[in-house]
Protein backbone atom coordinates (compact mmCIF):
# COMPACT_ATOMS: atom_id res chain seq x y z
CA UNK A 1 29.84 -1.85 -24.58
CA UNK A 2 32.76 -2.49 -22.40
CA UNK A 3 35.70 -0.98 -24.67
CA UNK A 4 33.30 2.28 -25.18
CA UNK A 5 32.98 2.80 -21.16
CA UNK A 6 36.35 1.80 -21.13
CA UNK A 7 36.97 4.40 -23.53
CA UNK A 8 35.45 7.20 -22.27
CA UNK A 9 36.66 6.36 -18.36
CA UNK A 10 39.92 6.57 -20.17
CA UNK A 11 39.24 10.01 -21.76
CA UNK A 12 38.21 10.76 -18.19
CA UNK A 13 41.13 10.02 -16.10
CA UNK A 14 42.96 11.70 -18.52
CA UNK A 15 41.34 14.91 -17.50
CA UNK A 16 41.56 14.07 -13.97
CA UNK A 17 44.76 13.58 -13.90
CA UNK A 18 45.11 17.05 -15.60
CA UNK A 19 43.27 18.34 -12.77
CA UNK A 20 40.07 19.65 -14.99
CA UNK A 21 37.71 16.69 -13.38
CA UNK A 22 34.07 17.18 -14.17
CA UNK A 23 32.19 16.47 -11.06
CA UNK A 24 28.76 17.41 -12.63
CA UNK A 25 28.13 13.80 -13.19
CA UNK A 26 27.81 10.41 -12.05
CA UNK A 27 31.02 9.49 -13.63
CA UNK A 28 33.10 12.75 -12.48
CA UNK A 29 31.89 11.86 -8.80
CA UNK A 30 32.85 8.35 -9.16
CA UNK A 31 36.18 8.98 -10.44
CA UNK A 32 36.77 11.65 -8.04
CA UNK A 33 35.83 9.83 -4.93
CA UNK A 34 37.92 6.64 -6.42
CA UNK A 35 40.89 8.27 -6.62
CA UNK A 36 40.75 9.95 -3.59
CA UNK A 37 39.94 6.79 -1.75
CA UNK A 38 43.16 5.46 -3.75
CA UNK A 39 45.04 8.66 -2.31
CA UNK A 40 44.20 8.63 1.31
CA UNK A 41 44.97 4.95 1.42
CA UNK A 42 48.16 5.17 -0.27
CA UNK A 43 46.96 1.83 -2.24
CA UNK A 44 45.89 0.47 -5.61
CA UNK A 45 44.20 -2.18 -4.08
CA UNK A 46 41.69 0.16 -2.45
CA UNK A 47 38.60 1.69 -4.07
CA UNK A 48 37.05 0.39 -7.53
CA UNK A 49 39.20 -1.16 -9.99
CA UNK A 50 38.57 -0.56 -13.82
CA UNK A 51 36.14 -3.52 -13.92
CA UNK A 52 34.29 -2.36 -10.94
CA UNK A 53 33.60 0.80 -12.15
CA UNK A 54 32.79 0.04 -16.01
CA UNK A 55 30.19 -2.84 -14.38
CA UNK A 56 28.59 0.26 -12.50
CA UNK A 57 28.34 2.12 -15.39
CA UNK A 58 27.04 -0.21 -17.25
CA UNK A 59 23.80 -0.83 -14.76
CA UNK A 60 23.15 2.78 -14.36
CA UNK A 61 23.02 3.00 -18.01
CA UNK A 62 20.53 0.30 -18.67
CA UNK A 63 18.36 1.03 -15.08
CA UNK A 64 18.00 4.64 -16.09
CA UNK A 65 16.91 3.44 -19.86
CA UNK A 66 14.21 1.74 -18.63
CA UNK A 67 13.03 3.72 -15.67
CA UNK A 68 12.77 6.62 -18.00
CA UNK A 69 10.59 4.71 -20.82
CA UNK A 70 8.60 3.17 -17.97
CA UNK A 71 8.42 6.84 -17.00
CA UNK A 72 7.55 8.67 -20.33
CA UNK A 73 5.33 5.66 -21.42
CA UNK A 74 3.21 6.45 -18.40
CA UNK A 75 3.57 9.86 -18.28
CA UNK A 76 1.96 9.71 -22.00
CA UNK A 77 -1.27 7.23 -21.22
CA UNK A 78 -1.72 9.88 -18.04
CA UNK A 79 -1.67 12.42 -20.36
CA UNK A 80 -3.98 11.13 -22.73
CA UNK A 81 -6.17 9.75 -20.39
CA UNK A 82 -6.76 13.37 -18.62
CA UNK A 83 -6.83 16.37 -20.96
CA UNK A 84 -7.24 18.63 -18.10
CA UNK A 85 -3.48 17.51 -17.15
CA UNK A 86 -2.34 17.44 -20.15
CA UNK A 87 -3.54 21.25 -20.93
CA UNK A 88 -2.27 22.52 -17.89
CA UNK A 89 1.30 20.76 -18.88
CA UNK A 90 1.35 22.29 -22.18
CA UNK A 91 0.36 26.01 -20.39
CA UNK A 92 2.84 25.59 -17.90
CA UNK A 93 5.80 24.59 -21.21
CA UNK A 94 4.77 27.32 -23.03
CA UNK A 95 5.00 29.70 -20.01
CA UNK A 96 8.61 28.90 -18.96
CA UNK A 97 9.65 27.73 -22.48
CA UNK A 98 7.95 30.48 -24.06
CA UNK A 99 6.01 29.91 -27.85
CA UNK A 100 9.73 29.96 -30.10
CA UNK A 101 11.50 27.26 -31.02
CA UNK A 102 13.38 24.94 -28.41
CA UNK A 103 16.38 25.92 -27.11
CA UNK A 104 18.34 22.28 -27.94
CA UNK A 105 21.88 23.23 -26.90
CA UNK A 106 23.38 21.55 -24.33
CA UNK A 107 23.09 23.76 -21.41
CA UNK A 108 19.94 25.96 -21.36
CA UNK A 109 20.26 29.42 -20.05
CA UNK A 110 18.64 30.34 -16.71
């Protein structure tokens, strides 16, 4: 796990350094506020080192995996346990969504 984070942080600085940072996520923020921590400080020593930042990654990653089964596992026995809900939750898809197939890119339209 570490040499993938390690990896794509890589990949990321990279781009940063480039000046095409992504601050649309977690990471993008992280690395953004890092190095301009490490900028305004004139230091290496201040901010997150490599470590510190692949750990953090690394427990976001697993707490959001199981928050969100915890969440959709729930969500699910709700569901099933109330029809009403989960009729109204269906509507409401198929009203925003529409009756076609999903749109499964990455970014849906607005």
């Amino acid at each position: 796990m570490n040499a993938l984070i390690t990896s794509i942080i890589d990949k990321r600085m990279i781009v940063t350094k480039a000046g095409e940072n992504s601050k649309d996520d977690l990471l993008g923020v992280l690395l953004d506020s890092n190095s301009k921590e490490i900028k305004k400080d004139g230091s290496s020593n201040s901010g997150l080192s490599i470590e510190e930042i692949i750990e953090g990654c690394k427990i976001f990653y697993i707490a959001g995996q199981e928050t969100t089964v915890n969440l959709l596992v729930w969500t699910m026995v709700l569901l099933g346990q109330h029809t009403n809900w989960q009729a109204r939750a269906r509507d409401e898809v198929s009203l925003v969504f529409g009756k076609g197939k999903p749109n499964t890119e990455y970014r849906i339209p607005n």
